[in-house]
N, C-alpha and C. Protein backbone atom coordinates (compact mmCIF):
# COMPACT_ATOMS: atom_id res chain seq x y z
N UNK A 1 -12.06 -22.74 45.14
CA UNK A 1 -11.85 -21.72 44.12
C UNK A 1 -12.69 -20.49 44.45
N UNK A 2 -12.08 -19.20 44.27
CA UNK A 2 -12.60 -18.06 44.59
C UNK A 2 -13.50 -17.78 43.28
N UNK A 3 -14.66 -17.15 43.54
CA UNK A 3 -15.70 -16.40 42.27
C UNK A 3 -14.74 -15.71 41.17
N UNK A 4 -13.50 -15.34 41.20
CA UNK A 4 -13.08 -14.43 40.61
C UNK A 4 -12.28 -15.67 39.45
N UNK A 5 -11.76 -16.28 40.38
CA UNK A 5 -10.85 -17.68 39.29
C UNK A 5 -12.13 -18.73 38.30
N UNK A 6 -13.05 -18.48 39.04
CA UNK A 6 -14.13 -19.68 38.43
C UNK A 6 -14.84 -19.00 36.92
N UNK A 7 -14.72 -17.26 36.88
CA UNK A 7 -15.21 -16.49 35.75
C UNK A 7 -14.14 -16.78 35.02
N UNK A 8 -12.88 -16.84 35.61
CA UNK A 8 -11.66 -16.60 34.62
C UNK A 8 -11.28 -17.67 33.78
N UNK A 9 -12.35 -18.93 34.36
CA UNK A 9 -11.90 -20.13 33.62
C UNK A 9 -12.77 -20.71 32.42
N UNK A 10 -14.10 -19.99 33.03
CA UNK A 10 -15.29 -19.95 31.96
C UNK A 10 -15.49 -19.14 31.09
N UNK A 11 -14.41 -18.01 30.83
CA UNK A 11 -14.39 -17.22 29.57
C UNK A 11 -14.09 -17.91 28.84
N UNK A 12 -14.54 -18.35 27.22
CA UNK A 12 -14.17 -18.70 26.15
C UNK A 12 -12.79 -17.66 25.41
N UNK A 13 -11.73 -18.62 25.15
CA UNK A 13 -10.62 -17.75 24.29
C UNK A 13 -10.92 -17.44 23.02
N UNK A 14 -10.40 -16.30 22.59
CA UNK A 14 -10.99 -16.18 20.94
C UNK A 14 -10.00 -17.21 20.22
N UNK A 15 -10.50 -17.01 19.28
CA UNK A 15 -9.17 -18.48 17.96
C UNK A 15 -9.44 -18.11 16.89
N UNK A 16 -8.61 -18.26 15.90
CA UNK A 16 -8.00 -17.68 14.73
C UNK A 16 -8.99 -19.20 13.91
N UNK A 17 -9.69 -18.16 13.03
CA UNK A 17 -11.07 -18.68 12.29
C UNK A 17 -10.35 -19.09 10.89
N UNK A 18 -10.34 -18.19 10.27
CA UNK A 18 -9.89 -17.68 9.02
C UNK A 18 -8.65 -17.88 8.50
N UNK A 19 -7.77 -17.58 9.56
CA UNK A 19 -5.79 -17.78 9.42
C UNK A 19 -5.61 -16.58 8.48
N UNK A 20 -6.67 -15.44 8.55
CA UNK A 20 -5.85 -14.63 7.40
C UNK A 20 -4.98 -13.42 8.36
N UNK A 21 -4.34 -12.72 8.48
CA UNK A 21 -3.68 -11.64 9.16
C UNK A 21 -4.73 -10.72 8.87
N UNK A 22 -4.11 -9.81 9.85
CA UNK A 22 -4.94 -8.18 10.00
C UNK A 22 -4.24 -7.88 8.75
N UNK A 23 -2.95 -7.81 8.73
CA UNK A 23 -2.39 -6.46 7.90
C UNK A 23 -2.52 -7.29 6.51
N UNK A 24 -3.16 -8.38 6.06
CA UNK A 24 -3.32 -8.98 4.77
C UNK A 24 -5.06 -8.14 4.43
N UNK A 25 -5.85 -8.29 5.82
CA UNK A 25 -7.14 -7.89 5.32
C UNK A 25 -7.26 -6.53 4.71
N UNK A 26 -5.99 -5.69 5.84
CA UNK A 26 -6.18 -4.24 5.67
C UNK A 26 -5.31 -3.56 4.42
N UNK A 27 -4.74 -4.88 3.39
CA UNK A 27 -4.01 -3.87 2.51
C UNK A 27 -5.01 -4.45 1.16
N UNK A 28 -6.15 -5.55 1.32
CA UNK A 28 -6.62 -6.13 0.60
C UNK A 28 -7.67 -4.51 0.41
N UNK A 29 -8.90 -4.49 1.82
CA UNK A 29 -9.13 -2.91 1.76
C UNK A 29 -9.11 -1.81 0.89
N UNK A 30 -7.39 -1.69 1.07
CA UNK A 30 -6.50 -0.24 0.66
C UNK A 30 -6.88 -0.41 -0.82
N UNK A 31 -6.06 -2.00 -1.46
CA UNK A 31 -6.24 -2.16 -2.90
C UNK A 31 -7.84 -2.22 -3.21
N UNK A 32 -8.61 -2.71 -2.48
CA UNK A 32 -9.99 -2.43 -3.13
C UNK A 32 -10.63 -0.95 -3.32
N UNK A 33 -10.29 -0.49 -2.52
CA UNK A 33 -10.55 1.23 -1.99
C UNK A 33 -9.82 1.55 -3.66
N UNK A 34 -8.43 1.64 -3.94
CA UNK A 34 -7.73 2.17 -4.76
C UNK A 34 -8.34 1.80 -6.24
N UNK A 35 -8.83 0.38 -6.40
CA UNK A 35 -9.50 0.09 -7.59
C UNK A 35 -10.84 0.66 -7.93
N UNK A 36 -11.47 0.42 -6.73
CA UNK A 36 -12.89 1.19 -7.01
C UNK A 36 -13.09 2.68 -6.76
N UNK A 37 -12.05 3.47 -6.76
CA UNK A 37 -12.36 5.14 -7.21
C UNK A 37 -11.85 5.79 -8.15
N UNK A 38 -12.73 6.01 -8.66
CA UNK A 38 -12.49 6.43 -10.13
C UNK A 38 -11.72 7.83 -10.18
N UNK A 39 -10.77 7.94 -11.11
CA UNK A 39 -9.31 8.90 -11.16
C UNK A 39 -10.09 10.17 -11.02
N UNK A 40 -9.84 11.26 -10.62
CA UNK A 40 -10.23 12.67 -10.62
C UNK A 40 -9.35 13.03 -11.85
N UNK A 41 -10.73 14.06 -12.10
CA UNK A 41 -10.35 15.31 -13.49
C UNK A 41 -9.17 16.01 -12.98
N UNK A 42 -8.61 16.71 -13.65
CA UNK A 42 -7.43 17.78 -13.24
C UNK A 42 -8.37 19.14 -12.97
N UNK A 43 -8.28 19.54 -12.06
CA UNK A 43 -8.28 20.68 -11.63
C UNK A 43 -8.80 21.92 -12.69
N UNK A 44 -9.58 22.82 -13.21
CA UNK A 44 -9.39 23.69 -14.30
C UNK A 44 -8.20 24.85 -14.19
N UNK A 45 -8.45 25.32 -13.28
CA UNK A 45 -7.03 26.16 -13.30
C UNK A 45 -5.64 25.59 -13.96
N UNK A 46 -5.32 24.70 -13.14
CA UNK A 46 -4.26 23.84 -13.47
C UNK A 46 -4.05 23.50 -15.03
N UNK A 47 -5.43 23.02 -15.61
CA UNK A 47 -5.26 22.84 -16.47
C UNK A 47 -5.27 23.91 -17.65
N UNK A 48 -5.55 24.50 -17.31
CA UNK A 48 -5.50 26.17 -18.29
C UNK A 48 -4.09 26.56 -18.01
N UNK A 49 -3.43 26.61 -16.95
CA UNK A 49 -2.21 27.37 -16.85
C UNK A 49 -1.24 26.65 -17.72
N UNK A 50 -1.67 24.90 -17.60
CA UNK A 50 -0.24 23.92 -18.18
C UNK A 50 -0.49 24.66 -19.70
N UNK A 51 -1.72 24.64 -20.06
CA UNK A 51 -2.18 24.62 -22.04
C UNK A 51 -1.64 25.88 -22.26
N UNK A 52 -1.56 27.19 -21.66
CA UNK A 52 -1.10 28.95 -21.58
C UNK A 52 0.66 28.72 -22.08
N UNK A 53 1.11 27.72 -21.16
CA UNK A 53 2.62 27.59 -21.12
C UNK A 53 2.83 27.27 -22.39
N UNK A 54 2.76 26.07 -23.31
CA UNK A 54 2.85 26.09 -24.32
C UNK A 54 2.89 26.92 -25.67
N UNK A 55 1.33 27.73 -25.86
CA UNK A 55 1.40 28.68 -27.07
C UNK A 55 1.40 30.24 -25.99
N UNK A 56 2.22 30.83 -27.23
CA UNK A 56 1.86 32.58 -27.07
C UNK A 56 0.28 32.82 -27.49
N UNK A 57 0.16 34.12 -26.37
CA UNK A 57 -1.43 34.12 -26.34
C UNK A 57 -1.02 35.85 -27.74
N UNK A 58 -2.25 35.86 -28.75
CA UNK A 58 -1.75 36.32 -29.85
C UNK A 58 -1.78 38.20 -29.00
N UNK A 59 -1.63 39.40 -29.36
CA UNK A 59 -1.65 40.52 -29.16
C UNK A 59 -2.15 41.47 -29.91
């Protein structure tokens, strides 16, 4: 056996620990990410322009 086949046989293979998928961990993540940030205020502009639309401003 050549040096090169004798490394190739003594690498350890990786193996599936857990059995969970990537794309199960990474949407678990997404939903944790999405639960733990808290909603943003609206904008003030935005919100002055929607409240303007409603009433006439008096003259």
């Amino acid at each position: 056996m050549s040096a090169s086949e004798n490394k190739a046989q003594q690498r350890p293979r990786p193996q599936v620990v857990a059995g969970v998928s990537m794309r199960d961990l990474l949407a678990a993540g997404a939903a944790a990410n999405v639960i733990s940030t808290p909603p943003r205020l609206p904008d003030p502009e935005a919100a002055g322009a929607s409240a303007d639309q409603g009433h006439r401003k008096a003259a």
